[in-house]
N, C-alpha and C. Protein backbone atom coordinates (compact mmCIF):
# COMPACT_ATOMS: atom_id res chain seq x y z
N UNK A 1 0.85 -1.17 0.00
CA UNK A 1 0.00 0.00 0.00
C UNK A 1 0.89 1.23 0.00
N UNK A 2 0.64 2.56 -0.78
CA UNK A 2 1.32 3.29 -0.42
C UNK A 2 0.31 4.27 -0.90
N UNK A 3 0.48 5.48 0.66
CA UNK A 3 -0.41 6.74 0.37
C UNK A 3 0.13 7.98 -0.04
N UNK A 4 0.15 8.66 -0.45
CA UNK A 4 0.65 10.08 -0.56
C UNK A 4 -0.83 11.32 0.01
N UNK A 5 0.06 12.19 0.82
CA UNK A 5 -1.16 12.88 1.37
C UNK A 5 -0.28 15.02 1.05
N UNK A 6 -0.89 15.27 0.63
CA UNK A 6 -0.33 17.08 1.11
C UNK A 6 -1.14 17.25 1.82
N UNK A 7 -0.50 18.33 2.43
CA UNK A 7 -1.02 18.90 3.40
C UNK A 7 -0.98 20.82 3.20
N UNK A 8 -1.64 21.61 3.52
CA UNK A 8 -1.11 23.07 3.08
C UNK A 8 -1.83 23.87 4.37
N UNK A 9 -0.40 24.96 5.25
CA UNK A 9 -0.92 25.89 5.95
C UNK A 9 -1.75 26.48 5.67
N UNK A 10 -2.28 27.95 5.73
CA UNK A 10 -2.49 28.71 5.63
C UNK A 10 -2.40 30.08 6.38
N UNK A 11 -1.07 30.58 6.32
CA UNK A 11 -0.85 31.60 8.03
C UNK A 11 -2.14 32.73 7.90
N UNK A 12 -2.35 32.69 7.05
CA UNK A 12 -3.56 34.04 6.60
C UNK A 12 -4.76 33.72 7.32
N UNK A 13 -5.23 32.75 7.26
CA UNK A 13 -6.70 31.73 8.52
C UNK A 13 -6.79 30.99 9.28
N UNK A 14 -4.96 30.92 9.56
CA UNK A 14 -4.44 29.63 10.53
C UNK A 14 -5.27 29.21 10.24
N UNK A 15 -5.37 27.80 9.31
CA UNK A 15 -6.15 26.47 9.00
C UNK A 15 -4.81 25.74 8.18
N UNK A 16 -4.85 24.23 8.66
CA UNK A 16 -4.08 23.22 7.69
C UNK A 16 -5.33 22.51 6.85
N UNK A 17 -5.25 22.14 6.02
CA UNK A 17 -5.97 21.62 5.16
C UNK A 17 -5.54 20.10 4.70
N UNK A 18 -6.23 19.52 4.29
CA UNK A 18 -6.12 18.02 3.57
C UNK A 18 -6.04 18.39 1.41
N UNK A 19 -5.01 18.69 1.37
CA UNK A 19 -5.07 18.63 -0.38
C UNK A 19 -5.26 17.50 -0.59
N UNK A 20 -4.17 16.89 -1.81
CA UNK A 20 -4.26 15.98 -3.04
C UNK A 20 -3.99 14.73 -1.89
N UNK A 21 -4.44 13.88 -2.01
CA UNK A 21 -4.35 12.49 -1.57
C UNK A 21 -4.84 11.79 -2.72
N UNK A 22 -3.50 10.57 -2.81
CA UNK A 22 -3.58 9.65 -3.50
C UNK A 22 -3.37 8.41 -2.94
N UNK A 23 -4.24 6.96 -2.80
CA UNK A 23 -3.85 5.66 -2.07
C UNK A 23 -3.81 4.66 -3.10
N UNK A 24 -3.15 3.97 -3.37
CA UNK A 24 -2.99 2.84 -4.15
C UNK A 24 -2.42 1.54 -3.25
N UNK A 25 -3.51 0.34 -3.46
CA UNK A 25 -3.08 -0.86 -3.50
C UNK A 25 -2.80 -1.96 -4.29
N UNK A 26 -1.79 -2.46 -4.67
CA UNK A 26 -1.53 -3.53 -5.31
C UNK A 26 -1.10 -5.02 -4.85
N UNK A 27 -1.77 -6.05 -5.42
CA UNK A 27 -1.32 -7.24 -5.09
C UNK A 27 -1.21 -8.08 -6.41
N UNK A 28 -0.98 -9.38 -6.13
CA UNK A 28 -1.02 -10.30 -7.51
C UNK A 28 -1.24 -11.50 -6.58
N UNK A 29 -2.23 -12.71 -7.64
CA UNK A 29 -2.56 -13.82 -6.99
C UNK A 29 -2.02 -14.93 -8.31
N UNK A 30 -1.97 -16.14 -7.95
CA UNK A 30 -1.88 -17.23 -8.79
C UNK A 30 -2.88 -17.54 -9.36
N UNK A 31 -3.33 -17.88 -10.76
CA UNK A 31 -4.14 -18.04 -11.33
C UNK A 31 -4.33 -18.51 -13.04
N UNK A 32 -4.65 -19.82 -12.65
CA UNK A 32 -4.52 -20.78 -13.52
C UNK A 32 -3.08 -21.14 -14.35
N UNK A 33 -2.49 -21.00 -13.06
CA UNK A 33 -0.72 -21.60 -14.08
C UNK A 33 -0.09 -20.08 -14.38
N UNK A 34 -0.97 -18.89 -14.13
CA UNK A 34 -0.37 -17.45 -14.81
C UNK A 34 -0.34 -16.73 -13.27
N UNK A 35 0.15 -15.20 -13.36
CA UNK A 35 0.02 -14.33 -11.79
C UNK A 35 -0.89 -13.35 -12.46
N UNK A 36 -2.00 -13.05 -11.92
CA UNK A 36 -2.93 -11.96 -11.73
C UNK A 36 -2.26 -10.49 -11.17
N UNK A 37 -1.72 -9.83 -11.62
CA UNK A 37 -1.82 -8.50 -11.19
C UNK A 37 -2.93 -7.55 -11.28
N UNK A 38 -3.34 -7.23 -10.02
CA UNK A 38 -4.77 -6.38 -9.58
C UNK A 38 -4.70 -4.76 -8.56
N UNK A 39 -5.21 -4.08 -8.91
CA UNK A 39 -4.63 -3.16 -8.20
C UNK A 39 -6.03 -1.89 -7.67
N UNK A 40 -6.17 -1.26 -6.55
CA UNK A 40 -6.59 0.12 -6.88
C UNK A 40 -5.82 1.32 -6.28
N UNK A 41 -6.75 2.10 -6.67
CA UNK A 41 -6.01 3.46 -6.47
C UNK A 41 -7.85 4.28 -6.59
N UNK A 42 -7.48 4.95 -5.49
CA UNK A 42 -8.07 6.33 -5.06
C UNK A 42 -7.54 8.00 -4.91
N UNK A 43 -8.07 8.88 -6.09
CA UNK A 43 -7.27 9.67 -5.47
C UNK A 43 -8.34 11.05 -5.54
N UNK A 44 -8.18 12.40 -4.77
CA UNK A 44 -9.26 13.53 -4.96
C UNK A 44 -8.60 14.11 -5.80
N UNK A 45 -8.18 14.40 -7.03
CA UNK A 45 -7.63 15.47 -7.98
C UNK A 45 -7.19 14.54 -9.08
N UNK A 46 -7.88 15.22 -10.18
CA UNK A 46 -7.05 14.75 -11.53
C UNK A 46 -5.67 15.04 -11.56
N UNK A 47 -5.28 14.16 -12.23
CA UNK A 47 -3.57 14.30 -12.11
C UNK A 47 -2.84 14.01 -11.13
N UNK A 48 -3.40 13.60 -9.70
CA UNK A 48 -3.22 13.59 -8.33
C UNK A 48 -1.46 12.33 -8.52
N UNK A 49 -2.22 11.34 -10.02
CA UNK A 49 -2.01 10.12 -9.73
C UNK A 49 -0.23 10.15 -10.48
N UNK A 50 0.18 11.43 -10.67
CA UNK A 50 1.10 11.62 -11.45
C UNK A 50 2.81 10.84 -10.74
N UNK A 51 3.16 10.12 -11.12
CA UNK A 51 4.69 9.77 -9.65
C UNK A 51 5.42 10.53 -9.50
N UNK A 52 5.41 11.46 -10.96
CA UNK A 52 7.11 12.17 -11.01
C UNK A 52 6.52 13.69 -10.68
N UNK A 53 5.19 13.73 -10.20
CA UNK A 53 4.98 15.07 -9.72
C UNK A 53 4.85 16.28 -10.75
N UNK A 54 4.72 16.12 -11.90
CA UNK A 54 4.90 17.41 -13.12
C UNK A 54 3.32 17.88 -13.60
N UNK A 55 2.26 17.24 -13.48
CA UNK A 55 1.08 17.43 -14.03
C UNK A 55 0.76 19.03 -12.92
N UNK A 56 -0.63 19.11 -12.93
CA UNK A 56 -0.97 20.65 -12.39
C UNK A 56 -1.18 20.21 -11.12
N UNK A 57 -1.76 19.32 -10.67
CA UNK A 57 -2.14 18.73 -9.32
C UNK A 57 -1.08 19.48 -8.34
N UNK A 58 0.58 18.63 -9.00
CA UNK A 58 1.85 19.19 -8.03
C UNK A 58 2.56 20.43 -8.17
N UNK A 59 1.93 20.96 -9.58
CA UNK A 59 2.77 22.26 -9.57
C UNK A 59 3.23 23.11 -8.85
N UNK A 60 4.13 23.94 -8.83
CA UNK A 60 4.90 25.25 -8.39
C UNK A 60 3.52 26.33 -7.79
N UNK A 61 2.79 26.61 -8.79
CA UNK A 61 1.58 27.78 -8.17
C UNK A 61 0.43 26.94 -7.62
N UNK A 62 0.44 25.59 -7.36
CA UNK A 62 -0.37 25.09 -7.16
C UNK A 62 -0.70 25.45 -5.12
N UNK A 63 0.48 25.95 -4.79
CA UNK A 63 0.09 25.87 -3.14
C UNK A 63 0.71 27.81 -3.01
N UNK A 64 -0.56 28.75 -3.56
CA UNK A 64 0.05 30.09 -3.53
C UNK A 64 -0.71 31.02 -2.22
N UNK A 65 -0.40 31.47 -1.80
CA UNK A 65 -0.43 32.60 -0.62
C UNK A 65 -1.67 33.02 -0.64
N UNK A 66 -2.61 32.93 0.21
CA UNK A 66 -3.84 33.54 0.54
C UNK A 66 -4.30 34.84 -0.07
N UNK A 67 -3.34 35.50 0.10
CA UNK A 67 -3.17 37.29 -0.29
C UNK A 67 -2.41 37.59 -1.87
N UNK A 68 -1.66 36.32 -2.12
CA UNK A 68 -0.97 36.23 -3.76
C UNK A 68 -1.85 36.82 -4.99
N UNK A 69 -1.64 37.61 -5.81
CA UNK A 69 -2.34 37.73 -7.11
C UNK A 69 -2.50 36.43 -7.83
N UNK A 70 -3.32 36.09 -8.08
CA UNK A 70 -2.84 35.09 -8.99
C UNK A 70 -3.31 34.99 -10.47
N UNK A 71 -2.98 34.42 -11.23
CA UNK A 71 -4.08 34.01 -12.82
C UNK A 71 -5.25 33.86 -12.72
N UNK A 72 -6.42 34.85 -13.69
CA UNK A 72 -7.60 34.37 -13.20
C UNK A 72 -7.98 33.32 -14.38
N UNK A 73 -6.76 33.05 -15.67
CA UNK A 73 -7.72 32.32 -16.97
C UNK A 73 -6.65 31.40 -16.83
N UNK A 74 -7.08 30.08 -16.89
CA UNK A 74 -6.41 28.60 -16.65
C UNK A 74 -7.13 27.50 -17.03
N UNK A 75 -6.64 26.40 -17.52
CA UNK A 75 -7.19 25.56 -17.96
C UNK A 75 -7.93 24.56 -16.95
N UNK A 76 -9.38 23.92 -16.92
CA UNK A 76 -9.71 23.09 -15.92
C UNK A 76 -8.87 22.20 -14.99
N UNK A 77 -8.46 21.33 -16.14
CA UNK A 77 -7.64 20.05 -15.44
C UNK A 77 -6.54 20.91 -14.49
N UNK A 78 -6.33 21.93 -14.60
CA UNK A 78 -5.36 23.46 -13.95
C UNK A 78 -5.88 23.54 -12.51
N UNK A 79 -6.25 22.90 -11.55
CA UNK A 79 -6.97 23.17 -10.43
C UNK A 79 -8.45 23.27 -10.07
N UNK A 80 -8.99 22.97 -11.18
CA UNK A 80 -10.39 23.14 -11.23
C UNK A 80 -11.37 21.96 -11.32
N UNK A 81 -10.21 20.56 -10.82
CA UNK A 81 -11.23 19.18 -10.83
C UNK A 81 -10.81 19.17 -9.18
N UNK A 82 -10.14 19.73 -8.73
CA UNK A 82 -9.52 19.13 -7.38
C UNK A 82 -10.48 19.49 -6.37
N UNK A 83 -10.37 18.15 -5.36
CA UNK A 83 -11.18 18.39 -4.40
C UNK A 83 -12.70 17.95 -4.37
């Protein structure tokens, strides 16, 4: 089993929050002379499920400052499935 969880302050509302969580289990069974590999995975955010971290889920502006300007035109899969 392995989970991945963020987590994000916020000094602006003192609140920690629960972001992107991703859980995946995998096993394999014997079956009929062959191995079954079977697996799931749960996760709250598209892209969540990325390993090497590069999709929008993990991005750089993805965890920005309460008070930050930020972009108001972005693409969905951009923060806008999460959660």
């Amino acid at each position: 089993m392995e989970v991945l969880v963020q987590l994000t302050y916020s000094g602006a509302s003192n609140n920690l929050n629960l972001d992107n969580s991703d859980i995946r289990f995998a096993d394999n069974v014997p079956l009929g002379g062959k191995t079954l590999i079977f697996g799931v995975m749960v996760n709250n955010n598209a892209t969540a499920q990325d390993v090497w971290h590069t999709t929008p889920a993990w991005s750089y502006l993805y965890a920005s400052h309460a008070i930050a300007n930020i972009p108001a035109a972005r693409a969905l899969i951009d923060g806008g499935l999460g959660q």
